[in-house]
Protein backbone atom coordinates (compact mmCIF):
# COMPACT_ATOMS: atom_id res chain seq x y z
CA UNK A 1 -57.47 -9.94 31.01
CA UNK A 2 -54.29 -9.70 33.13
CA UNK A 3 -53.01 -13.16 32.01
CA UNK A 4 -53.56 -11.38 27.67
CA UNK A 5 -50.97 -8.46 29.00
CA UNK A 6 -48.49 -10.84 31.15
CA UNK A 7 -48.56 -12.30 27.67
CA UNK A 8 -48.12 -9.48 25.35
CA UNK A 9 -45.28 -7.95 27.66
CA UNK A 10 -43.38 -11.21 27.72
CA UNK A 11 -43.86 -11.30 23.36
CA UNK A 12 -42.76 -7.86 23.82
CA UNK A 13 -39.61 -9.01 25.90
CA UNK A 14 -38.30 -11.66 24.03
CA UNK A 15 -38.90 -9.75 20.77
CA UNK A 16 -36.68 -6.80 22.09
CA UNK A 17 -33.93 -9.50 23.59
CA UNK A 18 -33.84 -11.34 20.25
CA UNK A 19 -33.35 -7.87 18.04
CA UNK A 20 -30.52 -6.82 20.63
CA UNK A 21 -28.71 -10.40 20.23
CA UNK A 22 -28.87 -10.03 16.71
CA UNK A 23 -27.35 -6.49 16.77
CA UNK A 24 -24.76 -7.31 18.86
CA UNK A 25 -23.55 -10.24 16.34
CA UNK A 26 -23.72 -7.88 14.11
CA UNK A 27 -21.58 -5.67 15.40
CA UNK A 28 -19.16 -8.19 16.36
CA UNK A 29 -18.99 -9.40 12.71
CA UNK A 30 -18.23 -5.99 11.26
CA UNK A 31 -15.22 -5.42 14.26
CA UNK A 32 -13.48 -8.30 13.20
CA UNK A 33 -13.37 -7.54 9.20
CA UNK A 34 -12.58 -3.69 10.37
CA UNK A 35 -10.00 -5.17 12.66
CA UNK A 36 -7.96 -7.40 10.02
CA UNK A 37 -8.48 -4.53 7.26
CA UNK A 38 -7.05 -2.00 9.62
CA UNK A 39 -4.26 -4.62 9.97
CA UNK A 40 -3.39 -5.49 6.18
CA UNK A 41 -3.51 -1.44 5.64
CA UNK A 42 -0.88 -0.46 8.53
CA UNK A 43 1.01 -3.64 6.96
CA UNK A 44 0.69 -1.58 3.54
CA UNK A 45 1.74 1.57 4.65
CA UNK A 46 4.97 0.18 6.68
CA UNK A 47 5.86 -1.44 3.42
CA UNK A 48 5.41 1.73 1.31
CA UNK A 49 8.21 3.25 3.43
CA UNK A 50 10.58 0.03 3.46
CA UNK A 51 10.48 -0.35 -0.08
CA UNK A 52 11.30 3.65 -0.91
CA UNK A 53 14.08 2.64 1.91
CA UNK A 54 14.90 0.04 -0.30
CA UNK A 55 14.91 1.90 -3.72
CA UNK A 56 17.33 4.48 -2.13
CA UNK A 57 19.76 1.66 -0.94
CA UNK A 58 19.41 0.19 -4.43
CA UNK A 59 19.93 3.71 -6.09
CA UNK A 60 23.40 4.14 -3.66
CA UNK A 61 24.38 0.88 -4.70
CA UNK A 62 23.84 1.02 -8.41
CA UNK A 63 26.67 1.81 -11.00
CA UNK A 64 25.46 4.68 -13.38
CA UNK A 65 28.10 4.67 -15.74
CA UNK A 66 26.45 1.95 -17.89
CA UNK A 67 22.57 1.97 -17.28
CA UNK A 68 20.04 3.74 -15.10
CA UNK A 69 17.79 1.58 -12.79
CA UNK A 70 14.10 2.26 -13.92
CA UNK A 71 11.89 0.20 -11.57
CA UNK A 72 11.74 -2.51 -8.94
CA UNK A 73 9.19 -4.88 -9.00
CA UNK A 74 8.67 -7.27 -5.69
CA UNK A 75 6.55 -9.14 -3.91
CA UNK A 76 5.88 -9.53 0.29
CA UNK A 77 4.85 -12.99 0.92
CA UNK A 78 3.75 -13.73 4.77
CA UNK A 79 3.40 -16.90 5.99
CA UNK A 80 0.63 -18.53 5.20
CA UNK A 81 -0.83 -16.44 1.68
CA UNK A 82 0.35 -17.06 -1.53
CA UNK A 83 1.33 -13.18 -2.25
CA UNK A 84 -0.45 -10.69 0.04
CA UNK A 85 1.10 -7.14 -1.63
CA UNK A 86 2.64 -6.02 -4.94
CA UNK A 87 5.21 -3.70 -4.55
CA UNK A 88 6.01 -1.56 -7.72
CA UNK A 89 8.75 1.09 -7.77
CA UNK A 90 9.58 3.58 -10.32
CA UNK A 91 12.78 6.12 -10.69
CA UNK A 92 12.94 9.36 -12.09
CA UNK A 93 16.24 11.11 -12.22
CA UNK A 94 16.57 14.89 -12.85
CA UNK A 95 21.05 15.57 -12.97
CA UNK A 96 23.53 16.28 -15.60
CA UNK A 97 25.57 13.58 -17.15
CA UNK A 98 22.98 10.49 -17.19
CA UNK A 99 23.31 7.53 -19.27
CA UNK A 100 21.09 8.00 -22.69
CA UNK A 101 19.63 4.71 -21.39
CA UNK A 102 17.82 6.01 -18.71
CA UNK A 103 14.40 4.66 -20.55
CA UNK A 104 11.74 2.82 -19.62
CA UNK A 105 11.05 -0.46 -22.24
CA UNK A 106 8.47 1.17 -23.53
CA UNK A 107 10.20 4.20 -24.77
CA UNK A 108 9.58 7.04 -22.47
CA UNK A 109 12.26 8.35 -20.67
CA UNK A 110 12.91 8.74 -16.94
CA UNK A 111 15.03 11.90 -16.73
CA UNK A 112 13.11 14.45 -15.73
CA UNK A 113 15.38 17.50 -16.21
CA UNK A 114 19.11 17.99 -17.29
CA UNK A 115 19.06 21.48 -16.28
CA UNK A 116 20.49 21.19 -12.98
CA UNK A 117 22.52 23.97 -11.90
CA UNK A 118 24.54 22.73 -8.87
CA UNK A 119 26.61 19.91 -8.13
CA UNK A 120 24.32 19.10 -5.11
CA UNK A 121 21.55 19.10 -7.05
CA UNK A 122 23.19 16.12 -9.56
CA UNK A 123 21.52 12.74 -9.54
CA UNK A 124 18.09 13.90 -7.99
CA UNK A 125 15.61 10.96 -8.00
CA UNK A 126 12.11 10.88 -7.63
CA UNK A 127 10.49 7.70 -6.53
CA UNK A 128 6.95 6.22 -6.71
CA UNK A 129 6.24 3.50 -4.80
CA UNK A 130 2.90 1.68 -5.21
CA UNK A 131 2.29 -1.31 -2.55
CA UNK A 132 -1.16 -3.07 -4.13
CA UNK A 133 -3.05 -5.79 -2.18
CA UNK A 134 -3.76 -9.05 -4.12
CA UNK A 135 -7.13 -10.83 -3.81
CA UNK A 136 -5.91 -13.92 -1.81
CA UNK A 137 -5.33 -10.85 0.75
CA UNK A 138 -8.29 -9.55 1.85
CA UNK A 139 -11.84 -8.89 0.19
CA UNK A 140 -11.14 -4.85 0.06
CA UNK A 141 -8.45 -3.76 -2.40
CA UNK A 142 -5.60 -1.83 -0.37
CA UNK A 143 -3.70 0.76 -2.99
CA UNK A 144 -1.28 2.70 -1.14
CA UNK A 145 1.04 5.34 -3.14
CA UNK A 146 3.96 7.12 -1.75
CA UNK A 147 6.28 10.02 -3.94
CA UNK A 148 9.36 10.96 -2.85
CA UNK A 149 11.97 12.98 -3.88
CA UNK A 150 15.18 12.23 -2.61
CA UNK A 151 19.16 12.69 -3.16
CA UNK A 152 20.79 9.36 -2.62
């Protein structure tokens, strides 16, 4: 009788051990995808705020006399993935005095507002800036949208 409840304890035992091993693998499994999503999002978000850094430098550079600049399309390409993010920027101008150009190719145009009623106010932009994960990136689509309006 004693020897049928050594045994049932020690069938107990192992069954308890072998559901806490598998738990803990578990566990570990999840903390390593959660790590390395965590990681590709913060690597998002950092590039949602260089490339509106980068629109505004592009903006400051640009020559408005002949054409307005629309969009920027890019790319961020670590080492080691083919393309990791998509990085799509689009301009919207509210001032006095912009080119008639200021279109996007499909016909819709990108000034906001020409009613602008001080100088300071001239040449207004506001700037959406998608960064989009690509599938050779990670399993879980990142989508990270940033709009900003700024006076270059």
């Amino acid at each position: 009788m004693r020897q049928g409840f050594s045994m049932i304890t020690a069938i107990i035992f192992m069954i308890l051990v072998a559901t806490i091993g598998a738990l803990s693998l578990s566990l570990s499994s999840v903390s390593v995808k959660q790590t390395s999503d965590l990681y590709l999002r913060e690597q998002a978000e950092i590039l949602v705020q260089s490339a509106t850094e980068y629109a505004l430098l592009a903006i400051s550079g640009h020559d408005f006399s002949a054409n307005c600049l629309n969009t920027i399309n890019a790319t961020y390409t670590p080492d080691g993935i083919t393309t990791a993010f998509d990085i799509n920027i689009t301009m919207y101008y509210l001032g006095n005095g912009l080119p008639n150009n200021c279109q996007k190719p499909s016909g819709s145009i990108n000034a906001i507002s020409s009613n602008i009623d001080t100088n300071e106010s001239n040449l207004t932009v506001l700037i959406d800036t998608i960064v989009t994960s690509t599938a050779t990136a990670s399993t879980e689509p990142i989508r990270i949208h940033r709009r900003t309006l700024q006076k270059p």
